[in-house]
Protein backbone atom coordinates (compact mmCIF):
# COMPACT_ATOMS: atom_id res chain seq x y z
CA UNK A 1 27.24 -28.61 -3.47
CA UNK A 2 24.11 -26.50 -3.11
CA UNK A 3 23.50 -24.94 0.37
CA UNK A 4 20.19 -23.52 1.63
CA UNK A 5 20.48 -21.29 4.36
CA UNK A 6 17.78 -21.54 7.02
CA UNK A 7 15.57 -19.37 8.29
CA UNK A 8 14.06 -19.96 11.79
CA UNK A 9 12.09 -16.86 11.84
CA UNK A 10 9.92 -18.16 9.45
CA UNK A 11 8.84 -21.24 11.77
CA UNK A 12 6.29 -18.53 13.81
CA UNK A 13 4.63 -17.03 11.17
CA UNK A 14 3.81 -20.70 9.37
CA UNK A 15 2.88 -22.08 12.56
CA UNK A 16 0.62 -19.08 13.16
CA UNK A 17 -0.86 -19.44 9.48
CA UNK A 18 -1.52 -22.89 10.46
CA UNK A 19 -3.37 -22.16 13.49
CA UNK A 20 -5.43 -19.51 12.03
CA UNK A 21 -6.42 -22.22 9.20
CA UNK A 22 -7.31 -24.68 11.70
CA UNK A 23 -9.74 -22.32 13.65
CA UNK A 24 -10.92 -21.18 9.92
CA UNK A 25 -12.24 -24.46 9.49
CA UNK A 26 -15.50 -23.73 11.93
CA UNK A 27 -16.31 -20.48 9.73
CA UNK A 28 -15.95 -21.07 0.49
CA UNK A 29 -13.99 -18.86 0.17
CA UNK A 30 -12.96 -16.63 -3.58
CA UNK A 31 -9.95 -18.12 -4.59
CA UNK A 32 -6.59 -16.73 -4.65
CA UNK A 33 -4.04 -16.79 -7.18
CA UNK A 34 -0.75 -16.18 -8.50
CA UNK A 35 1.66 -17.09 -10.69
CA UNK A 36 5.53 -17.16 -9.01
CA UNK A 37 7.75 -14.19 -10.37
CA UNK A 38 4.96 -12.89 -11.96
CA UNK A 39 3.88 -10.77 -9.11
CA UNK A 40 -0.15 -11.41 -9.41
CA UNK A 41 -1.14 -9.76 -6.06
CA UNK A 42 -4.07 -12.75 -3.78
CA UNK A 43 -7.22 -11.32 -4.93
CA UNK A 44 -10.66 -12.50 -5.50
CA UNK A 45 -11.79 -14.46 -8.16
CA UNK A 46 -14.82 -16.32 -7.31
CA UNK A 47 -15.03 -20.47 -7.05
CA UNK A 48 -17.14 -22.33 -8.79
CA UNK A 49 -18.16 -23.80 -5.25
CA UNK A 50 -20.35 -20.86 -4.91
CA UNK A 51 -22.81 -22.47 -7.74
CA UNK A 52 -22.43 -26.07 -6.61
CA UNK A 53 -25.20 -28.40 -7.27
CA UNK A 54 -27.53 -30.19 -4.56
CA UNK A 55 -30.33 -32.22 -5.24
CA UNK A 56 -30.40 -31.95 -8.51
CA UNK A 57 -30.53 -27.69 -8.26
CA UNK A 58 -28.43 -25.01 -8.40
CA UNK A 59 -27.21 -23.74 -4.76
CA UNK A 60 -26.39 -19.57 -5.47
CA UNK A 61 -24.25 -18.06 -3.39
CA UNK A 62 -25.28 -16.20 0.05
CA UNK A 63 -28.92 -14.43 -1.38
CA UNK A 64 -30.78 -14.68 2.02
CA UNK A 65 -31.32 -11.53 3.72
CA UNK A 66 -29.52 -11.29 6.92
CA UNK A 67 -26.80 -14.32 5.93
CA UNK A 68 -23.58 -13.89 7.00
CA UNK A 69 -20.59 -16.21 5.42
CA UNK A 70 -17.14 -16.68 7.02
CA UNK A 71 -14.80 -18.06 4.67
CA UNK A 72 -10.78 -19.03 4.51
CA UNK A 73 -9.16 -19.52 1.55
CA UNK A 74 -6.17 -21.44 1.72
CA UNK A 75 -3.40 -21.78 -1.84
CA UNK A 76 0.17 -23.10 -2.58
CA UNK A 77 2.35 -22.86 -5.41
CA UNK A 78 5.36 -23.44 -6.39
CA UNK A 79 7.47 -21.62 -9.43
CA UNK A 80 10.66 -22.49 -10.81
CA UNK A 81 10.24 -22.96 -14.38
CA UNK A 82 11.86 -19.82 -16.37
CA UNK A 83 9.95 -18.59 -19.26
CA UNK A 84 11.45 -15.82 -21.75
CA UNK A 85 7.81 -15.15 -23.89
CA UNK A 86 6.56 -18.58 -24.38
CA UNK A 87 9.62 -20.30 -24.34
CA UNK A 88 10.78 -21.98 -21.14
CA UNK A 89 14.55 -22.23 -20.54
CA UNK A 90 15.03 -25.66 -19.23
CA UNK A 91 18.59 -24.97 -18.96
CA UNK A 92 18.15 -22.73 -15.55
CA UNK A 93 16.92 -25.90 -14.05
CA UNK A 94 19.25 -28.31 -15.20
CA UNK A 95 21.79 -26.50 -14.80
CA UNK A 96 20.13 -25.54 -10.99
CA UNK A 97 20.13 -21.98 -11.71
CA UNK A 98 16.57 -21.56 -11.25
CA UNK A 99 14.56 -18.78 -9.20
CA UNK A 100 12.04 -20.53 -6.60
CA UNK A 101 9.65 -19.16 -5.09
CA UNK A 102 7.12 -20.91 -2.56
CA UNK A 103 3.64 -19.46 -1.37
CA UNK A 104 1.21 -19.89 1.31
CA UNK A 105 -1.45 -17.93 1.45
CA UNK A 106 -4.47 -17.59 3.34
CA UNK A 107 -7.76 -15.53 2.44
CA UNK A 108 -9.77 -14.76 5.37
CA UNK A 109 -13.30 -13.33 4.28
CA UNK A 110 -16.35 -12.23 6.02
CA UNK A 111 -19.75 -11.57 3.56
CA UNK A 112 -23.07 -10.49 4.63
CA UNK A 113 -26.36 -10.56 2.22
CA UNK A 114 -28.04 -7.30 2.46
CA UNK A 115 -30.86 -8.28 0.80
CA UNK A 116 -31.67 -11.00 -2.07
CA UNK A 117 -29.43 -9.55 -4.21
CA UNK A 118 -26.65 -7.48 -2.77
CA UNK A 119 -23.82 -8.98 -1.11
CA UNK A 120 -20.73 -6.94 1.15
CA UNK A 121 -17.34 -9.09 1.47
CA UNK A 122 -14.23 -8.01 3.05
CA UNK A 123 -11.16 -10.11 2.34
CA UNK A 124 -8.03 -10.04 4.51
CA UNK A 125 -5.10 -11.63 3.08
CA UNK A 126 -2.12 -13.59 5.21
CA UNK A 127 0.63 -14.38 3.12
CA UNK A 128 3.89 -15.94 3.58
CA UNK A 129 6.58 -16.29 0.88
CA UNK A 130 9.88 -17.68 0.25
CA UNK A 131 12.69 -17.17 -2.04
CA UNK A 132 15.41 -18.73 -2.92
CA UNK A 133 17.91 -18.03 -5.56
CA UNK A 134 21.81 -18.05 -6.88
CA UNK A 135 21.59 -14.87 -8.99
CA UNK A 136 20.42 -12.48 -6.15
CA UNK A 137 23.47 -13.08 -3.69
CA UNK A 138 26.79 -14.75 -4.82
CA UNK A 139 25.52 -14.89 -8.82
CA UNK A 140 24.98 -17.79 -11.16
CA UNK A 141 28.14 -18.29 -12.79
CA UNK A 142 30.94 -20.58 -11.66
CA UNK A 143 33.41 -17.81 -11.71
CA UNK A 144 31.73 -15.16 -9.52
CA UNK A 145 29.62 -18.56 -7.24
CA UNK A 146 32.22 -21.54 -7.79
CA UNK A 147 30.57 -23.35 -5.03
CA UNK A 148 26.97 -22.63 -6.71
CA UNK A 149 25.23 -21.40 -3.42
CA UNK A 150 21.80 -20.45 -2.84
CA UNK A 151 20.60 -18.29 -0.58
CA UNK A 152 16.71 -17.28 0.91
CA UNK A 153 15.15 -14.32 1.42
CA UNK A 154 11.70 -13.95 2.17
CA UNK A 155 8.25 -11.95 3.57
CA UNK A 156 5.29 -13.18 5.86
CA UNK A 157 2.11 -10.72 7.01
CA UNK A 158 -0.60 -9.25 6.08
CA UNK A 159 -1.39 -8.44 2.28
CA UNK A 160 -3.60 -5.89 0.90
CA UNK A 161 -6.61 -5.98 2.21
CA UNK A 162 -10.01 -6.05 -0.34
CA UNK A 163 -13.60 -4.77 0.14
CA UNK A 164 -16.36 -5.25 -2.47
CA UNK A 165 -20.19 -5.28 -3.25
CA UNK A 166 -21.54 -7.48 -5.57
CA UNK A 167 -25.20 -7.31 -7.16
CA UNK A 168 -27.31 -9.84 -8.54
CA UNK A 169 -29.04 -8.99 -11.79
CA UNK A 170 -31.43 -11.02 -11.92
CA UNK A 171 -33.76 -11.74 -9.14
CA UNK A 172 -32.80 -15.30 -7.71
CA UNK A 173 -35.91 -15.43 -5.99
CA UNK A 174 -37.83 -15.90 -9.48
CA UNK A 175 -35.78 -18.62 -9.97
CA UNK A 176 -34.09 -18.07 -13.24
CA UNK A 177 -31.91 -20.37 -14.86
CA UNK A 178 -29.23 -18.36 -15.88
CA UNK A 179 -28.11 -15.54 -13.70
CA UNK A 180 -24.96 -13.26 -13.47
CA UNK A 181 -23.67 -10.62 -11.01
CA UNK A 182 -21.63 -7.70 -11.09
CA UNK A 183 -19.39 -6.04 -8.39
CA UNK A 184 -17.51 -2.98 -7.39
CA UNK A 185 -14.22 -3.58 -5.38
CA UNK A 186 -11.27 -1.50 -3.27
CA UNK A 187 -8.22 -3.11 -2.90
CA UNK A 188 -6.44 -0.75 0.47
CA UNK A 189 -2.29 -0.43 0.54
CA UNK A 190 -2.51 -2.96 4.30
CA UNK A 191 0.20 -4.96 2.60
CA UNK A 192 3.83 -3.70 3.24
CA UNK A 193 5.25 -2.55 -0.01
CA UNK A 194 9.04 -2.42 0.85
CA UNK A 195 10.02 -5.70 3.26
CA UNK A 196 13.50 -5.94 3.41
CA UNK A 197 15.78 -8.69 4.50
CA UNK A 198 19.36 -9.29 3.72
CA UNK A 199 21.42 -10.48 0.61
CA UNK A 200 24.66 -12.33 0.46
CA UNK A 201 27.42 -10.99 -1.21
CA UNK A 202 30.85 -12.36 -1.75
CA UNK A 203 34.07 -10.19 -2.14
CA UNK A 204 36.91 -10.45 -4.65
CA UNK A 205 38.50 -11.87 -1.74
CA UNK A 206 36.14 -14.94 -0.94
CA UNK A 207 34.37 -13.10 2.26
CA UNK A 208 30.75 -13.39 2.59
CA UNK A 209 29.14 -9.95 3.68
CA UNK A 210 25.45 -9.03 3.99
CA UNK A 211 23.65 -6.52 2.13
CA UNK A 212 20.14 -5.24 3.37
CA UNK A 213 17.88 -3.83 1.20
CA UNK A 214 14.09 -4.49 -0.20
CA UNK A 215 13.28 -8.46 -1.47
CA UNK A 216 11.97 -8.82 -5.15
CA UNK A 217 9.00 -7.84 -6.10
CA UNK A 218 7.29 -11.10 -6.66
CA UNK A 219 7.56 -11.92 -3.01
CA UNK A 220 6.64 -8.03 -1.42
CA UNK A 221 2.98 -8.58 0.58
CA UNK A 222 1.52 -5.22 -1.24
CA UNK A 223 1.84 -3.38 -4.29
CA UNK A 224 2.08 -0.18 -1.48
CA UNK A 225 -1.30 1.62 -3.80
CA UNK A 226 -5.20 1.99 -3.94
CA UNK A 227 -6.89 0.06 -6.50
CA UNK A 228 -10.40 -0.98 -8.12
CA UNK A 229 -11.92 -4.23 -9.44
CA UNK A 230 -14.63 -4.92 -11.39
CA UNK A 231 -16.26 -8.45 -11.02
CA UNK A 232 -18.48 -10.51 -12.40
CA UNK A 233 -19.99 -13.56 -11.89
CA UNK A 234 -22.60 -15.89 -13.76
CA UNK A 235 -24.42 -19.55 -14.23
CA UNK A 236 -26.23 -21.11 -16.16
CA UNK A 237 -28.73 -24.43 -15.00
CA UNK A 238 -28.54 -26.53 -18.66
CA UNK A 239 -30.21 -29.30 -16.57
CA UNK A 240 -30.40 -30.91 -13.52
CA UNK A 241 -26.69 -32.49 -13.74
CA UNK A 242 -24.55 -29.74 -15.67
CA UNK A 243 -24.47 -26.09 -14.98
CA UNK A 244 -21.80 -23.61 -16.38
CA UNK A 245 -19.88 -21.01 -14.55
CA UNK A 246 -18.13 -17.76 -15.27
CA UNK A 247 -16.28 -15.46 -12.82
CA UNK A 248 -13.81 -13.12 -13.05
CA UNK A 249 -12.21 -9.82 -12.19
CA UNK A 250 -9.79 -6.88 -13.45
CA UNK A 251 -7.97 -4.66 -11.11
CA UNK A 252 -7.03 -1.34 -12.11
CA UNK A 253 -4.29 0.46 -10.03
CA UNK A 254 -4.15 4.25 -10.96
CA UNK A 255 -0.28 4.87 -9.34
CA UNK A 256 2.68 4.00 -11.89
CA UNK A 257 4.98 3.41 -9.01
CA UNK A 258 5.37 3.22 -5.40
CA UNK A 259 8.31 3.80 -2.83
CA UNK A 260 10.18 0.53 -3.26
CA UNK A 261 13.04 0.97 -5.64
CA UNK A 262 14.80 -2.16 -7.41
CA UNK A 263 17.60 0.04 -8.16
CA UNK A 264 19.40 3.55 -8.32
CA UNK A 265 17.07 4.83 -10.84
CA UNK A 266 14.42 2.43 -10.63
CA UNK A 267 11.26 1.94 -8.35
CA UNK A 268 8.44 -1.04 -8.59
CA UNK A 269 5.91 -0.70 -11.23
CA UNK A 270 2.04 -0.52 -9.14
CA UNK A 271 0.67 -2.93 -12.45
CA UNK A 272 -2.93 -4.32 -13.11
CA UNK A 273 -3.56 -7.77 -12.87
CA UNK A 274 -6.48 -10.08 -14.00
CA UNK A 275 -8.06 -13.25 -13.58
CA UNK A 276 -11.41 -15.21 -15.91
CA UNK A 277 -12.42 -18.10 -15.55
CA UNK A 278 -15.20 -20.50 -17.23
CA UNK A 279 -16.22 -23.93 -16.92
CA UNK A 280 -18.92 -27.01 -16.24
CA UNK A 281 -20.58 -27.69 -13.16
CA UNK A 282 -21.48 -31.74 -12.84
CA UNK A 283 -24.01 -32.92 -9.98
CA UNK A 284 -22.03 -36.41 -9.36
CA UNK A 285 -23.66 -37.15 -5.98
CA UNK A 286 -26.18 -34.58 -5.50
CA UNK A 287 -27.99 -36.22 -2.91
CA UNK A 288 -25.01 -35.41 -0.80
CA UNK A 289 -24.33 -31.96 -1.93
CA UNK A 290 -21.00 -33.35 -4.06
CA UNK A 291 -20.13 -31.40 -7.38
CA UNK A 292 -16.76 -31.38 -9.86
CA UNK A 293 -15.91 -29.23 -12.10
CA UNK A 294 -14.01 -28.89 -15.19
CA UNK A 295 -12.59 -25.48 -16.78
CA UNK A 296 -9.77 -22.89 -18.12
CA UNK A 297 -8.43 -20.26 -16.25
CA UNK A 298 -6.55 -17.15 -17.79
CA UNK A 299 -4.54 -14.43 -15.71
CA UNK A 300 -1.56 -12.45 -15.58
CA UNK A 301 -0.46 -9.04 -15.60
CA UNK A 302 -0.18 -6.60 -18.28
CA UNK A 303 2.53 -5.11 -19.44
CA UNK A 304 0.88 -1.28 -19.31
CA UNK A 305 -2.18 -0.65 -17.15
CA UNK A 306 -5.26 0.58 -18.62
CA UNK A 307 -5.51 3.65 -16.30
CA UNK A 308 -2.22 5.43 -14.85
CA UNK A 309 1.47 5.30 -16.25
CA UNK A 310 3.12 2.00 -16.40
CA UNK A 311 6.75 2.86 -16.15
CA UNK A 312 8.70 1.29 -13.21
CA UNK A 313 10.32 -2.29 -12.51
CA UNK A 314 7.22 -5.11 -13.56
CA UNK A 315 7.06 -8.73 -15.06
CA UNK A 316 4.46 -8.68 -17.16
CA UNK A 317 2.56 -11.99 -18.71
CA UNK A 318 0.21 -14.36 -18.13
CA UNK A 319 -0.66 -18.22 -17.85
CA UNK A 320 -3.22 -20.12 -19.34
CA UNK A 321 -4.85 -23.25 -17.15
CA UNK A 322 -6.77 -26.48 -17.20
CA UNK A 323 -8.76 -26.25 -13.44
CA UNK A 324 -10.17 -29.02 -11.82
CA UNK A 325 -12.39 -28.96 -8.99
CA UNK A 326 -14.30 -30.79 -6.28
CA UNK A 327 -17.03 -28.53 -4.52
CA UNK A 328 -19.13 -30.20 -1.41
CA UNK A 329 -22.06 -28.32 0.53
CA UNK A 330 -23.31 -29.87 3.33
CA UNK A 331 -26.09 -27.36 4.48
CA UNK A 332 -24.38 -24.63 5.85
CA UNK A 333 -20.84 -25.83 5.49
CA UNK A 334 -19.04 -25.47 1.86
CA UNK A 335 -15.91 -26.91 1.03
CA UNK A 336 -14.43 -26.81 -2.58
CA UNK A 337 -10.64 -27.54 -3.74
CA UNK A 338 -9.47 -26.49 -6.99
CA UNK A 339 -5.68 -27.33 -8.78
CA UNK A 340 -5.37 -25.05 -11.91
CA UNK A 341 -2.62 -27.03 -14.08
CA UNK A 342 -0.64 -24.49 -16.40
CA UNK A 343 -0.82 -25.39 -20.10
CA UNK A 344 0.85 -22.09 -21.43
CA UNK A 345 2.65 -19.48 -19.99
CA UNK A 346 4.16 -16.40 -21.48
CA UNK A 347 6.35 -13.67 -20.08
CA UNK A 348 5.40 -10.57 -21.59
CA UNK A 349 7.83 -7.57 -22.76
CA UNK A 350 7.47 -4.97 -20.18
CA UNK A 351 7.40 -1.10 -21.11
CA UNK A 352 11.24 -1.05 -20.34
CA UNK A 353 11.82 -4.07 -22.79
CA UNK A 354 10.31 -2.67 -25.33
CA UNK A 355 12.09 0.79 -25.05
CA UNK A 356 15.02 -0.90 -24.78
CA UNK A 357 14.18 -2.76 -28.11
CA UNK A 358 13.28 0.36 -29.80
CA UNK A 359 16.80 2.23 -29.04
CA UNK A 360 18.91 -0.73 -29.76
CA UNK A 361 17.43 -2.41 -32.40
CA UNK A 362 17.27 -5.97 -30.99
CA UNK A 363 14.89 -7.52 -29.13
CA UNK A 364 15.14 -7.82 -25.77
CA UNK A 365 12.41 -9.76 -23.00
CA UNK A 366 13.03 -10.50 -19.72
CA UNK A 367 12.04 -13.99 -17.94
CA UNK A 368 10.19 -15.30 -15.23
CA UNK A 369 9.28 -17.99 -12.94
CA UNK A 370 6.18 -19.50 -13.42
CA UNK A 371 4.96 -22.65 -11.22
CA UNK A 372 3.39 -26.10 -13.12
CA UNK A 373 -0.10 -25.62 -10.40
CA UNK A 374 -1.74 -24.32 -7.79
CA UNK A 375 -3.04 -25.49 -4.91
CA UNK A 376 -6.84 -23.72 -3.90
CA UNK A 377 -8.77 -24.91 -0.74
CA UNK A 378 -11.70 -23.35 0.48
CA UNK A 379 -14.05 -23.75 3.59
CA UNK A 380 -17.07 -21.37 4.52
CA UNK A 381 -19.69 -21.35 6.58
CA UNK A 382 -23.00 -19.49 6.73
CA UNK A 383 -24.38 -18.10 9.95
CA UNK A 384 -27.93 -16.47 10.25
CA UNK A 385 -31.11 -15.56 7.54
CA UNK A 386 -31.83 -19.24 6.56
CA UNK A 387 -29.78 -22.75 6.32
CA UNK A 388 -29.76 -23.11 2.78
CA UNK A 389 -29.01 -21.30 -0.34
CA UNK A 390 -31.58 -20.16 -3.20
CA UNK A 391 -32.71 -23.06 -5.44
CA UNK A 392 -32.68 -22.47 -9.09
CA UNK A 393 -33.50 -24.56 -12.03
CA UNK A 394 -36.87 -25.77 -10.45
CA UNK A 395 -39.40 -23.77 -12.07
């Protein structure tokens, strides 16, 4: 029999999350993501809702002068399924081995529209994960966890907080058809690097004891580092129905490792992470402001960072996604929820695996937990400068 063991303290901090979403709703967001044991940090990416259509037009994101949007950001995922590479290993599920590890997150943002063209967001991140696992406490076999017990561990605060500036390149006041933007941001160590909690571990003599020390690193609220993004995003009016969208960003994170270590010798890798994605627009009822949308989404982590070392404990890979999307804009109110569906995932070798490959001879590749979706609501609402967005496609 499989027990859980429960963890009261967590009822606060979801009930608090909860209440902050609630009074969110009178203030769309940029999505969040992230990908279970793959440890893809919440960060911007933006949402398609930003370039819904209304009326037959497409509605840009905050252009006017003086606008000020407050946004929140809401996801859920759950991962469980074990992949090695591409392959997943059923077996840790069947045989109820598998890692799980459950997110709520919320994205809190504030933007403000300097002029026509230049936009200022912060984005403050409230996070709350939970872990649960054989492997980490008693272990997985029958031998050393005959009663095959899992245990939680967990971490709930405030992540890494992000600030960026994002420019226009075209002027939307000309109306063009086809536009794109591109955008500078800092991504500031807020989010607590080294949470600890406690472990279970039994002795050769049956006794449970308790072991404190830091929770994985899939589930820490910060990578405990400063970074940089770039960003980008763009449409494209192909008529008064269908418009396409790209948006995307890549965060670089100069520090190899930070302060948490995984073991004796080993600390947490600080890794990059990334996140593109491209699709259709479709007006369905654009007399009420309603729009879906239809595209692929690609992020993950790489396994060695484009700037700075990349030694250090890291999960490297990436998953591949088919996104739906609703997006509704009522005036000053946006709303827009979005459920990328994996198609492929693929846990990369990290630096370590592939050192260890080279001195032995055989391969060797670590696994991780990847989830099947994800769950992305956003609400925003715009205060100030004027009531609706910039029309495009009317020329």
């Amino acid at each position: 029999m499989k027990l859980s063991k429960p963890r009261p303290r967590f009822d606060l901090p979801v009930a608090m999350i909860g209440a902050a979403l609630a009074l969110c709703l009178l203030t769309i967001g940029e999505s969040v993501q992230a990908q279970g044991c793959v440890a893809v940090r919440p960060m911007s990416c933006g949402d398609a809702g930003h370039m819904s259509m209304s009326n037959g037009s497409m509605v840009s994101g905050p252009l006017v002068e003086g606008r000020w949007d407050a946004s929140a950001s809401y996801q859920y995922f759950r991962s469980f399924r074990h992949f090695r590479g591409d392959h997943e290993e059923s077996h840790r599920v069947d045989d109820g081995t598998e890692v799980i590890n459950i997110n709520h997150a919320m994205d809190l943002g504030i933007s403000y529209s300097l002029n026509r063209r230049t936009q200022l967001t912060i984005n403050v991140p409230l996070i709350y994960y939970d872990r649960s696992s054989l492997y980490e406490h008693y272990g997985n076999s029958i031998g050393s966890n005959p009663g095959q017990q899992r245990f939680n561990t967990g971490s709930y605060g405030l992540g890494d907080v992000r600030l960026s500036a994002d420019y226009w390149m075209l002027d939307p006041a000309k109306g063009h058809r086809t536009n794109f933007s591109l955008g500078l941001g800092i991504k500031t160590p807020t989010g607590d690097s080294n949470v600890q909690d406690t472990f279970h571990k039994m002795g050769s003599d049956g006794a449970d004891s308790l072991v404190t020390k830091a929770v994985d690193q899939s589930i820490q609220l910060g990578d405990g580092a400063w970074g940089f993004a770039l960003r980008s995003q763009a449409y494209s009016a192909f008529s008064r129905s269908f418009s396409g969208y790209f948006n995307g960003f890549y965060l670089f994170t100069p520090t190899e490792v930070n302060d948490t270590q995984h073991n004796a010798t080993t600390f947490h890798s600080v890794a990059d992470q990334y996140s593109f994605r491209m699709g259709m627009n479709y007006a369905a009822l654009p007399a009420h402001g309603l729009s879906a949308s239809l595209g692929g989404r690609f992020e993950g982590i790489p396994s060695e960072d484009l700037i700075g070392g990349s030694d250090g404990r890291r999960r490297p890979g990436y998953a591949i996604s088919i996104e739906p999307g609703l997006s509704l804009n009522q005036h000053v109110w946006n709303l827009s929820l979005n459920v990328p569906i994996a198609l492929y995932r693929n846990r990369t070798q990290s630096v370590s695996d592939k050192e260890r490959t080279a001195s032995s001879g055989e391969w060797v590749q670590g696994d991780a937990a990847f989830a099947d979706y994800v769950v992305n609501f956003s609400i925003s609402r715009s205060f100030g400068g004027s009531s609706h967005g910039m029309m495009m496609g009317d020329k």
